[in-house]
C-alpha atoms as a PDB file:
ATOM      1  CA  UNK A   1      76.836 129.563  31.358  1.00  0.00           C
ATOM      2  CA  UNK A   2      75.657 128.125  34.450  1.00  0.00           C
ATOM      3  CA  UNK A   3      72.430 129.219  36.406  1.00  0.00           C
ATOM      4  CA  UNK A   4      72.935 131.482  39.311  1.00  0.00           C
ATOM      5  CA  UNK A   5      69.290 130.632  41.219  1.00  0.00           C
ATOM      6  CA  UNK A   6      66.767 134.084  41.995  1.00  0.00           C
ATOM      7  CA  UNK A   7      69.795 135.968  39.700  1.00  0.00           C
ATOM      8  CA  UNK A   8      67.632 136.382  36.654  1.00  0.00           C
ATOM      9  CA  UNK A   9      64.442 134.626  35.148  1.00  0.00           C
ATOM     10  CA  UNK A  10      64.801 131.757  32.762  1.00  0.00           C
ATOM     11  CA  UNK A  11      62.699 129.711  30.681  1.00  0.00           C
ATOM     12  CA  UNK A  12      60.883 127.083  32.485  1.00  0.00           C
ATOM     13  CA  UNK A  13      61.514 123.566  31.627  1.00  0.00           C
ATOM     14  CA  UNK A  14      58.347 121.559  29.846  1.00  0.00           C
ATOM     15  CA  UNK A  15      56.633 119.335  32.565  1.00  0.00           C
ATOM     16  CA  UNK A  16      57.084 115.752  32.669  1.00  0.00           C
ATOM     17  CA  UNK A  17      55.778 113.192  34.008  1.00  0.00           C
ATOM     18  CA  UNK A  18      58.019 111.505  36.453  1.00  0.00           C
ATOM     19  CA  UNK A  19      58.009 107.298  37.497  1.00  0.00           C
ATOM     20  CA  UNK A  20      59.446 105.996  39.609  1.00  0.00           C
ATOM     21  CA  UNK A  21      60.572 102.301  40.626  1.00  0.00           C
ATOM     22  CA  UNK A  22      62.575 100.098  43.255  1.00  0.00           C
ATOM     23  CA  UNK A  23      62.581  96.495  44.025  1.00  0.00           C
ATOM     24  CA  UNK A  24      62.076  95.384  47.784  1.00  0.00           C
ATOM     25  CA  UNK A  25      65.081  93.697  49.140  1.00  0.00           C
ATOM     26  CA  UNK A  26      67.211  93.939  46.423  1.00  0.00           C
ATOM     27  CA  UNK A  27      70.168  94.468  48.650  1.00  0.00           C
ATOM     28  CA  UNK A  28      69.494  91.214  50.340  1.00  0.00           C
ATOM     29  CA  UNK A  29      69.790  89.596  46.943  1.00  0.00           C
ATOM     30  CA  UNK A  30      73.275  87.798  46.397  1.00  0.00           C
ATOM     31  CA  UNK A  31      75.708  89.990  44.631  1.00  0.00           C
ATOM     32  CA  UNK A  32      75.462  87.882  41.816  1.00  0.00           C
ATOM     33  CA  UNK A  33      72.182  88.128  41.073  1.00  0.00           C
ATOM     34  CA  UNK A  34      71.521  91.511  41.078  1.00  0.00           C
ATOM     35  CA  UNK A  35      72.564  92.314  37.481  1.00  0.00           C
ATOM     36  CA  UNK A  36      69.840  89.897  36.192  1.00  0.00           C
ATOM     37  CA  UNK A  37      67.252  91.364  38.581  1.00  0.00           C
ATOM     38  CA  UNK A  38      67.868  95.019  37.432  1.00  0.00           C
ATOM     39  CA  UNK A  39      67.615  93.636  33.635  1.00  0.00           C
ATOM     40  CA  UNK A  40      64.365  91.718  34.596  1.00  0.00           C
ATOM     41  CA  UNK A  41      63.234  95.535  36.104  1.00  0.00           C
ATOM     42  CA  UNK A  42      63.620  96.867  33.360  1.00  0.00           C
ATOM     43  CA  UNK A  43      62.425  94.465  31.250  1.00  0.00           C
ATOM     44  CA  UNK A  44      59.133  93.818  32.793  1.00  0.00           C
ATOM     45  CA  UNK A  45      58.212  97.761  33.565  1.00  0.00           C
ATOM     46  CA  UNK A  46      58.911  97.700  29.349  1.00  0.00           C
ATOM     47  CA  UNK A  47      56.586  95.256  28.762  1.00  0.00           C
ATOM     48  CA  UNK A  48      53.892  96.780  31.313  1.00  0.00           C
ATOM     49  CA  UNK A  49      54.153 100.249  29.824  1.00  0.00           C
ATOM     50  CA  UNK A  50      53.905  98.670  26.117  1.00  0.00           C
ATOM     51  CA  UNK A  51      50.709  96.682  26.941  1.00  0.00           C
ATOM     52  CA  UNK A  52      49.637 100.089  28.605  1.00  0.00           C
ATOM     53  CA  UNK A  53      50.131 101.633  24.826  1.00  0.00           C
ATOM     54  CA  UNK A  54      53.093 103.902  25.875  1.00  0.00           C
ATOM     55  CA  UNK A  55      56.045 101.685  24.065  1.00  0.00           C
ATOM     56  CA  UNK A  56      56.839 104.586  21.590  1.00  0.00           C
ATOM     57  CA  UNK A  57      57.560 107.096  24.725  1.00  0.00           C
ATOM     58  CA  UNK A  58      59.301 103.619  26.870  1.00  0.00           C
ATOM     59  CA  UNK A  59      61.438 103.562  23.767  1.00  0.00           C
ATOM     60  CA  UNK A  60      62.562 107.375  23.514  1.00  0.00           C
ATOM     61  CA  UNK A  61      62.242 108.262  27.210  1.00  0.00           C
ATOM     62  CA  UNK A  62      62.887 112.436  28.138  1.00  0.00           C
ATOM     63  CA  UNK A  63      65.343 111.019  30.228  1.00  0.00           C
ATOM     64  CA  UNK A  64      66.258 107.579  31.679  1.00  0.00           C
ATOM     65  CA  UNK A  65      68.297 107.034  35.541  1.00  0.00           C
ATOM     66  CA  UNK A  66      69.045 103.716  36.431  1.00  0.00           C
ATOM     67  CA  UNK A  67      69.994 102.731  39.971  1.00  0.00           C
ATOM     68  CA  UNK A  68      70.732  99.110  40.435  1.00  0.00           C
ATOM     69  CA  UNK A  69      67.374  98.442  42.364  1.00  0.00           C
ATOM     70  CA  UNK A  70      65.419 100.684  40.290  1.00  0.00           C
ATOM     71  CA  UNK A  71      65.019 103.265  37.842  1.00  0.00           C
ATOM     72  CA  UNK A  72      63.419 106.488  37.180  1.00  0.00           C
ATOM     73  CA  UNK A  73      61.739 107.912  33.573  1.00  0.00           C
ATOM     74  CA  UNK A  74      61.205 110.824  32.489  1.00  0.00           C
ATOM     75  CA  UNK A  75      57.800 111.041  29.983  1.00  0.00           C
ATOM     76  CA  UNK A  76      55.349 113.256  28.445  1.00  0.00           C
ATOM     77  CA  UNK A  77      52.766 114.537  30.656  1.00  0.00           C
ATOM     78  CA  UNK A  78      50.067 113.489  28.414  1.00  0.00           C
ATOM     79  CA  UNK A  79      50.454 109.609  29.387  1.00  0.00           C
ATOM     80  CA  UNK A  80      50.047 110.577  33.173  1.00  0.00           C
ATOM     81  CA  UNK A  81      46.432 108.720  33.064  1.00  0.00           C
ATOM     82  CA  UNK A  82      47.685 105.553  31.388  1.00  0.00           C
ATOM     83  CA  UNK A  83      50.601 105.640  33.922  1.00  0.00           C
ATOM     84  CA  UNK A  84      47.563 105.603  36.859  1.00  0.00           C
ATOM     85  CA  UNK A  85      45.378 103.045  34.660  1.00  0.00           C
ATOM     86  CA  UNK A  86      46.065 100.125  33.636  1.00  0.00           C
ATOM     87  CA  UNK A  87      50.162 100.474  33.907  1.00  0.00           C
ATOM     88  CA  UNK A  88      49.846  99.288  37.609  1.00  0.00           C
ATOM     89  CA  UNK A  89      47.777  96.706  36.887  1.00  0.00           C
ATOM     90  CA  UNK A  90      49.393  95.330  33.908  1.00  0.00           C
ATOM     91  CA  UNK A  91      52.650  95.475  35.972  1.00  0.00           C
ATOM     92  CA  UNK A  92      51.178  93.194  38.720  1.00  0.00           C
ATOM     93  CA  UNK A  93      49.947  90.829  36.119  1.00  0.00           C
ATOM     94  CA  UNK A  94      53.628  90.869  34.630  1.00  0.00           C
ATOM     95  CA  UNK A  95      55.106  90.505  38.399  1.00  0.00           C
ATOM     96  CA  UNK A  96      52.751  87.667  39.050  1.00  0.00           C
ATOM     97  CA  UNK A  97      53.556  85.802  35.690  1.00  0.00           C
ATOM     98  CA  UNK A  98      57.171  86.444  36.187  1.00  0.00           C
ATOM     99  CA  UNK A  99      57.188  85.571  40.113  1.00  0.00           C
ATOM    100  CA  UNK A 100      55.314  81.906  38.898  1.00  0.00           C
ATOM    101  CA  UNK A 101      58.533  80.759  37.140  1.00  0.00           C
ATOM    102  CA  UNK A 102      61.993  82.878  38.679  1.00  0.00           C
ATOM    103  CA  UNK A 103      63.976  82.009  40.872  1.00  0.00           C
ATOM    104  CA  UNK A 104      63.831  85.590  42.427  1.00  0.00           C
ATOM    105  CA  UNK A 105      60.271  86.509  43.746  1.00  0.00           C
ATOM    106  CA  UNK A 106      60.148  90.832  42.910  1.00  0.00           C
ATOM    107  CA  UNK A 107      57.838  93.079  45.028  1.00  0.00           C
ATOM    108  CA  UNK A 108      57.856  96.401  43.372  1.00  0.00           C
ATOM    109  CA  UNK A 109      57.413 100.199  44.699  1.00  0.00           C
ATOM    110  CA  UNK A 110      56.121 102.714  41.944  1.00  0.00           C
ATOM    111  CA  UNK A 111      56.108 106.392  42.496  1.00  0.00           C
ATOM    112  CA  UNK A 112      53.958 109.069  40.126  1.00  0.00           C
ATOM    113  CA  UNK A 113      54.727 112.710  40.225  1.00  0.00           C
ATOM    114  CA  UNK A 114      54.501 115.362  37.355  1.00  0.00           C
ATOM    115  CA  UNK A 115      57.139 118.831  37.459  1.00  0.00           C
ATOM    116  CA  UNK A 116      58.882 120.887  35.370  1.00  0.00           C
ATOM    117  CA  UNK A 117      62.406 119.534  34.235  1.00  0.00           C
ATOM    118  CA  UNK A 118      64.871 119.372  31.670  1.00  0.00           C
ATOM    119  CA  UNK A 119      65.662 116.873  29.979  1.00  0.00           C
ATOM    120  CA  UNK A 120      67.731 115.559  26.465  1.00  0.00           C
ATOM    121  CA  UNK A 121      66.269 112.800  24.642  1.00  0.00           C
ATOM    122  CA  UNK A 122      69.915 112.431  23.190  1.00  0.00           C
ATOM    123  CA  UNK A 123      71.237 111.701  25.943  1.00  0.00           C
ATOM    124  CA  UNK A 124      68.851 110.532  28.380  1.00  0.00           C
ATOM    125  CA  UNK A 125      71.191 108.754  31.303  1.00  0.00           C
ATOM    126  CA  UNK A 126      72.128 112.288  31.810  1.00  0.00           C
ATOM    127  CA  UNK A 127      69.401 114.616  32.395  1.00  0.00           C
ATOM    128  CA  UNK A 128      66.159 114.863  34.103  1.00  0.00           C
ATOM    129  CA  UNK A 129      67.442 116.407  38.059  1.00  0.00           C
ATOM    130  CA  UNK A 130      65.642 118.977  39.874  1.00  0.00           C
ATOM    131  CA  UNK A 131      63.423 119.069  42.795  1.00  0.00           C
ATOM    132  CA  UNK A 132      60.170 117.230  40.979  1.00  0.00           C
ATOM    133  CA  UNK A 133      62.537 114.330  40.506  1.00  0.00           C
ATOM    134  CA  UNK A 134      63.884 114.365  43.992  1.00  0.00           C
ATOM    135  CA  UNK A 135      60.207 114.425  45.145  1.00  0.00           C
ATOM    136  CA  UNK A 136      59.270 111.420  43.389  1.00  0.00           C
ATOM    137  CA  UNK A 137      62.110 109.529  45.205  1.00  0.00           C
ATOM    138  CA  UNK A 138      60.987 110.508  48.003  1.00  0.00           C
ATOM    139  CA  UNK A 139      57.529 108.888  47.804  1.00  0.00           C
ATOM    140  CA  UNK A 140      59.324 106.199  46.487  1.00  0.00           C
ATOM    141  CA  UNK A 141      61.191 105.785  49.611  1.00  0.00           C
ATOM    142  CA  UNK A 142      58.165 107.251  52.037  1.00  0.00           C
ATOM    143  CA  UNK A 143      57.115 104.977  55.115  1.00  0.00           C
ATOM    144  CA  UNK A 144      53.069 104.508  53.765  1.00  0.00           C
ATOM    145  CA  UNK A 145      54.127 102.854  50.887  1.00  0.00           C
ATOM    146  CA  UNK A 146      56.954 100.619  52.487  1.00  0.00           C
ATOM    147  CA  UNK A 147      54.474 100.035  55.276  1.00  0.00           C
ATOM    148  CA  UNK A 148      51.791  98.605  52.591  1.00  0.00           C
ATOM    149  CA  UNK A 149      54.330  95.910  50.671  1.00  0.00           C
ATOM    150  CA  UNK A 150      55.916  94.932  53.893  1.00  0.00           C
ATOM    151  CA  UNK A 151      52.173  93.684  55.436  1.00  0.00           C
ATOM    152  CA  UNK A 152      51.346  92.835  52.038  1.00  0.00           C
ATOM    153  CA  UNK A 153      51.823  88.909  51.101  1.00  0.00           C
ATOM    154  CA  UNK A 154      54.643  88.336  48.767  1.00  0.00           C
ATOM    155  CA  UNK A 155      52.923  85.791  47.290  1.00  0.00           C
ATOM    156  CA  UNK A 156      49.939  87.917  45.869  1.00  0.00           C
ATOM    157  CA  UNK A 157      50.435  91.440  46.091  1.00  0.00           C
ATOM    158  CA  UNK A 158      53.645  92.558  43.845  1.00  0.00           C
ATOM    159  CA  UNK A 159      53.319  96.504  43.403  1.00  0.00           C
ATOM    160  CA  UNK A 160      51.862  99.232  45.519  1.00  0.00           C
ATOM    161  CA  UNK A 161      52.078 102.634  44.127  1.00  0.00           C
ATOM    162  CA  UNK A 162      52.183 106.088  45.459  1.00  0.00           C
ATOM    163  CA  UNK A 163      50.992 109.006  43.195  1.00  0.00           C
ATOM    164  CA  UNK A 164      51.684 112.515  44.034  1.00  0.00           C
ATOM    165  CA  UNK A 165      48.758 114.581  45.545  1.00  0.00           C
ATOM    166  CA  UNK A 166      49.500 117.085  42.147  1.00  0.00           C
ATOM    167  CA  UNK A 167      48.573 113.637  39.926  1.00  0.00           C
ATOM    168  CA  UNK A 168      46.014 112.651  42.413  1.00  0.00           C
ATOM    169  CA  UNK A 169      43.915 116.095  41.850  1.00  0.00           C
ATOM    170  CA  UNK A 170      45.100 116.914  38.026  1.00  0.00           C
ATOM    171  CA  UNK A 171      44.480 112.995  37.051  1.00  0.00           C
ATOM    172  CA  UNK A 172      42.446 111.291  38.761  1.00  0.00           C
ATOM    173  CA  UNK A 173      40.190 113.835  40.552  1.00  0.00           C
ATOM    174  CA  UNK A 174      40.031 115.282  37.592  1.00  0.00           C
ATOM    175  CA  UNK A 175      38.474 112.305  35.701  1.00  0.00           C
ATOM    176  CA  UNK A 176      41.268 111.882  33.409  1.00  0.00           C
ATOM    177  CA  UNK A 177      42.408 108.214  34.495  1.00  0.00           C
ATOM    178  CA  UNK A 178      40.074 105.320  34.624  1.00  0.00           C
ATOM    179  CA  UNK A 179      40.276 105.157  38.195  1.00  0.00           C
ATOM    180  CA  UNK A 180      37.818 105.610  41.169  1.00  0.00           C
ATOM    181  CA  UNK A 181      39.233 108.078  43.482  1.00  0.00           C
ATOM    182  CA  UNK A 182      37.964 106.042  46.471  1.00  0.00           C
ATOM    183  CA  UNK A 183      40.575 103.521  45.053  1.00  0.00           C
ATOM    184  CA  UNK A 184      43.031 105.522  46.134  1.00  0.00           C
ATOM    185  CA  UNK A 185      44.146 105.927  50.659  1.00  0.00           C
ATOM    186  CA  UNK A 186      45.039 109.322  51.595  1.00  0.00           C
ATOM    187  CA  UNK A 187      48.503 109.201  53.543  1.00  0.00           C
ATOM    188  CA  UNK A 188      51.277 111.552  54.752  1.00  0.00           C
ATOM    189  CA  UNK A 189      54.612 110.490  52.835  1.00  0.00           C
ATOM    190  CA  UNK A 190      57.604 110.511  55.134  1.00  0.00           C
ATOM    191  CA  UNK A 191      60.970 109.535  54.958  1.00  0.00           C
ATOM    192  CA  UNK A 192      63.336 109.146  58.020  1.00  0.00           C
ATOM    193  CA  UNK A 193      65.843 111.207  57.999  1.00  0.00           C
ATOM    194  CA  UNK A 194      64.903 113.774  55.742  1.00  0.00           C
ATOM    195  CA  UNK A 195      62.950 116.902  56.083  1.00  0.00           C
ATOM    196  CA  UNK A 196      60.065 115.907  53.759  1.00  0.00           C
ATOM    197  CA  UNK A 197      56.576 115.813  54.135  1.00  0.00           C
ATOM    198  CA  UNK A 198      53.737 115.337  51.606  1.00  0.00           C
ATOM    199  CA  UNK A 199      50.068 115.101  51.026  1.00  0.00           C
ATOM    200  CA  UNK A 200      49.977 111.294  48.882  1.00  0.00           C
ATOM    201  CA  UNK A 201      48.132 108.399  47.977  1.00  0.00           C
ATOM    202  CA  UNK A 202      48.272 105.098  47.948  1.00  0.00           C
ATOM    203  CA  UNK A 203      47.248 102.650  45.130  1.00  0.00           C
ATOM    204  CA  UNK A 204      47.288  98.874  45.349  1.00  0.00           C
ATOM    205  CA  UNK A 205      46.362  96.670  42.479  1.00  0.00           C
ATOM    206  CA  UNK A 206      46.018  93.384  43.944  1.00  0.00           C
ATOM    207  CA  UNK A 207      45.467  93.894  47.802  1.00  0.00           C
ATOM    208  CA  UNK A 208      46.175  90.617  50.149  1.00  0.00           C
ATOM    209  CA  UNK A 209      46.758  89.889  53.510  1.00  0.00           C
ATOM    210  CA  UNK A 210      46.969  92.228  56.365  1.00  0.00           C
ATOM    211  CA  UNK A 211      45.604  95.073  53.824  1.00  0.00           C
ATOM    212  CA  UNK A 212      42.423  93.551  53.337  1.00  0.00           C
ATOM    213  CA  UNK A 213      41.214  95.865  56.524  1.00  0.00           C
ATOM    214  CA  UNK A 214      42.963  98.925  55.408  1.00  0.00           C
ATOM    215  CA  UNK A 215      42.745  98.967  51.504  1.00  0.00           C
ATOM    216  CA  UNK A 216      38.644  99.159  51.451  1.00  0.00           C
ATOM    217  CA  UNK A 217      37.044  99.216  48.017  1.00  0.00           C
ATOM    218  CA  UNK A 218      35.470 102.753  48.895  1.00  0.00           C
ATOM    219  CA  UNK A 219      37.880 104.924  51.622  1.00  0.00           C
ATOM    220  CA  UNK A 220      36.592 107.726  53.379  1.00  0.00           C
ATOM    221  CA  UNK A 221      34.919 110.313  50.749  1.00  0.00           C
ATOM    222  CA  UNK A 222      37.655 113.664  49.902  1.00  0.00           C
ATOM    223  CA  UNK A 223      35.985 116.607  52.630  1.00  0.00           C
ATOM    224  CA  UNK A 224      33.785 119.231  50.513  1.00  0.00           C
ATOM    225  CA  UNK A 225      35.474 122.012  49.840  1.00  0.00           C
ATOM    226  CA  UNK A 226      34.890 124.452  52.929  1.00  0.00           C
ATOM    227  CA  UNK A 227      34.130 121.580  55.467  1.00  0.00           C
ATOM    228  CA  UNK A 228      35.979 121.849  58.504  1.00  0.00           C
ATOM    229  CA  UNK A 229      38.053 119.227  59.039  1.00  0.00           C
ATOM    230  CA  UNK A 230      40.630 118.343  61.280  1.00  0.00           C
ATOM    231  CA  UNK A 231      44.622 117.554  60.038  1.00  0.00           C
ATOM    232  CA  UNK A 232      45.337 114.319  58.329  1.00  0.00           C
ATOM    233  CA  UNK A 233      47.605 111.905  60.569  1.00  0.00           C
ATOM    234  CA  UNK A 234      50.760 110.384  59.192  1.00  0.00           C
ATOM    235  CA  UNK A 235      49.985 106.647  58.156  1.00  0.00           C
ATOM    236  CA  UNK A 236      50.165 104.201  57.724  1.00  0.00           C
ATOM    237  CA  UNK A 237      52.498 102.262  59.967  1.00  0.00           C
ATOM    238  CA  UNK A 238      53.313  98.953  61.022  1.00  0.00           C
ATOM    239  CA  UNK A 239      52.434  97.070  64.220  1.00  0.00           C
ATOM    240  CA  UNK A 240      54.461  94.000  65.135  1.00  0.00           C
ATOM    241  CA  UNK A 241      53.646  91.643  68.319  1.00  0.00           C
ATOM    242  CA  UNK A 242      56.183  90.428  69.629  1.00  0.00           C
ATOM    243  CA  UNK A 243      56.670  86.400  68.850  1.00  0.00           C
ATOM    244  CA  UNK A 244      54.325  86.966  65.972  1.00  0.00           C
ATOM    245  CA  UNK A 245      54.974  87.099  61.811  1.00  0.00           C
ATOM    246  CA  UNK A 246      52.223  88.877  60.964  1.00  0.00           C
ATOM    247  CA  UNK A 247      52.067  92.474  60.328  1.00  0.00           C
ATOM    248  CA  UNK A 248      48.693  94.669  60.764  1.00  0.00           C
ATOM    249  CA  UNK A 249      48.867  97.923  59.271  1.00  0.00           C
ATOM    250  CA  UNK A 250      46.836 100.529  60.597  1.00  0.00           C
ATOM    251  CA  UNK A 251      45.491 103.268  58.760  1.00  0.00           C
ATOM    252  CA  UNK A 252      45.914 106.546  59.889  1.00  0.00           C
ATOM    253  CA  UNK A 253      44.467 108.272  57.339  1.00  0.00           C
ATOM    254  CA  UNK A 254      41.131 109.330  58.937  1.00  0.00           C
ATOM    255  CA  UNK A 255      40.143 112.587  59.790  1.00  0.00           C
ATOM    256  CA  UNK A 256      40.002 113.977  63.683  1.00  0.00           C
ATOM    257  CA  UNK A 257      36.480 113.253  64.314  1.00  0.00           C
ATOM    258  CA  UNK A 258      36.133 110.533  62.104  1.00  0.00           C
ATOM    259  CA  UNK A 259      34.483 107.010  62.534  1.00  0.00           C
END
C-alpha cells in the first residue's frame, strides 16, 4: 500500500549516511570515453573507501545510484567519521596516482550528509530516495564547492568536499572524525535554480592555487554559543578579469563585523 504523507504515522527509516560524487567536466568528455571514466569513478572511490577500512560496507552498500558522472551510496551511519577522515584524503592520493598515468585528468566533487531513508540491500540500484538524498545532491551541485575546484589547479588539487552542517556538528564538532574543525570553511550552499539554501562546509585535501588565500590552515573560530553575531554571507564565488585565466575566489564566509 502506498504512503499517503501527514495521513497516518509510520515507522521511520534507519539513518544512513549519504555520499555523494560527480566528476568535473564529464560532459565535455568525448562520448566515447565516458563509459571508461564512470568505471574508473567507481573504481577509484572503491579503492579509497577500502584503504579507508570501509570495503565490507563499499561491497554491500544500503543502496547504490549511479549517474554517468557520478554516483551516490547509501552506508551505515557509523562510518560517517572515516568518510570525513582519511576517505578524502586517500581519494586525492588515488586521483593524483591515477591523473599521473590516464589519459583523462578527473577532478572530483564529494558530498557528506546523514538522514533517514530506506533502503534494500537486495536490491540496491533501486532504493535509497527521499529528501536527505536530494539534499546531498544538492551540495553536490552547490556554487561554494564548484567555485573551489574551478580556482583550484587541475594539476594538484583533485577533490573538494562539502559535508552537511548535520555531519559537520554530529562528526566533526563532535570529535568523532580525526579532523580539526578549523579545517573545515563555513559557506552557504546554493544552487541556481532551485529553492535551496544550506548552512555547509567546505573541505579540501590538497589546496593549490588561487585557494591558497581562502583555504587557511585555521578559519575563523565557530561564534560561542550566545555571541551575537551577524548572518553568514553566501560564498564563495568566483571573480574573473577580463583577458585574464586566473580565477581568485573570495571568501565570503566571514561574519558582519569581522576582520
Amino acid at each position: 500500500m502506498n504512503h499517503i504523507p501527514f495521513a497516518r504515522s509510520i515507522d521511520l527509516p534507519p539513518y544512513r549516511a549519504i555520499l555523494a560524487v560527480d566528476a568535473k567536466g564529464f560532459t565535455a568528455e568525448p562520448g566515447s570515453a565516458q563509459e571508461a571514466i564512470s568505471k574508473n569513478l567507481l573504481d577509484l572511490v572503491g579503492d579509497a573507501l577500502t584503504g579507508a577500512g570501509m570495503g565490507a560496507e563499499w561491497d554491500r552498500p544500503a543502496f547504490l545510484g549511479p549517474a554517468g558522472d557520478g554516483f551516490a551510496v547509501g552506508l551505515p551511519p557509523r562510518v560517517l567519521p572515516y568518510l570525513v577522515d582519511p576517505f578524502p584524503r586517500l581519494l586525492q592520493e588515488r586521483l593524483a596516482e591515477h591523473n599521473r598515468q590516464a589519459r583523462e585528468r578527473l577532478q572530483l566533487r564529494v558530498s557528506l550528509h546523514v538522514g533517514p531513508l530506506p533502503a534494500d540491500p537486495e536490491n540496491p540500484y533501486w532504493t535509497g530516495n527521499g529528501d536527505s538524498r536530494n539534499d546531498t545532491h544538492r551540495l553536490l551541485d552547490s556554487a561554494p564547492v564548484k567555485a573551489v575546484l574551478a580556482a583550484a589547479s587541475p594539476h594538484v588539487t583533485f577533490v573538494a568536499c562539502i559535508f552537511s552542517d548535520r555531519v559537520f556538528e554530529d562528526v566533526i564538532a563532535a570529535g568523532y572524525a580525526g579532523m580539526q574543525p578549523d579545517r573545515c570553511l563555513p559557506v552557504t550552499a546554493t544552487v541556481d535554480g532551485k529553492a535551496f539554501s544550506r548552512q555547509a562546509w567546505l573541505y579540501i585535501p590538497e589546496v593549490s592555487g588561487n585557494l591558497l588565500g581562502v583555504m587557511p590552515a585555521e578559519p575563523p573560530s565557530r561564534p560561542i554559543a550566545g555571541e551575537p553575531v551577524g548572518p553568514l554571507i553566501s560564498g564563495p564565488r568566483v571573480k574573473r578579469n577580463d583577458g585574464q585565466v586566473a580565477t581568485t575566489v573570495e571568501s565570503m564566509t566571514q561574519h558582519r563585523g569581522g576582520k
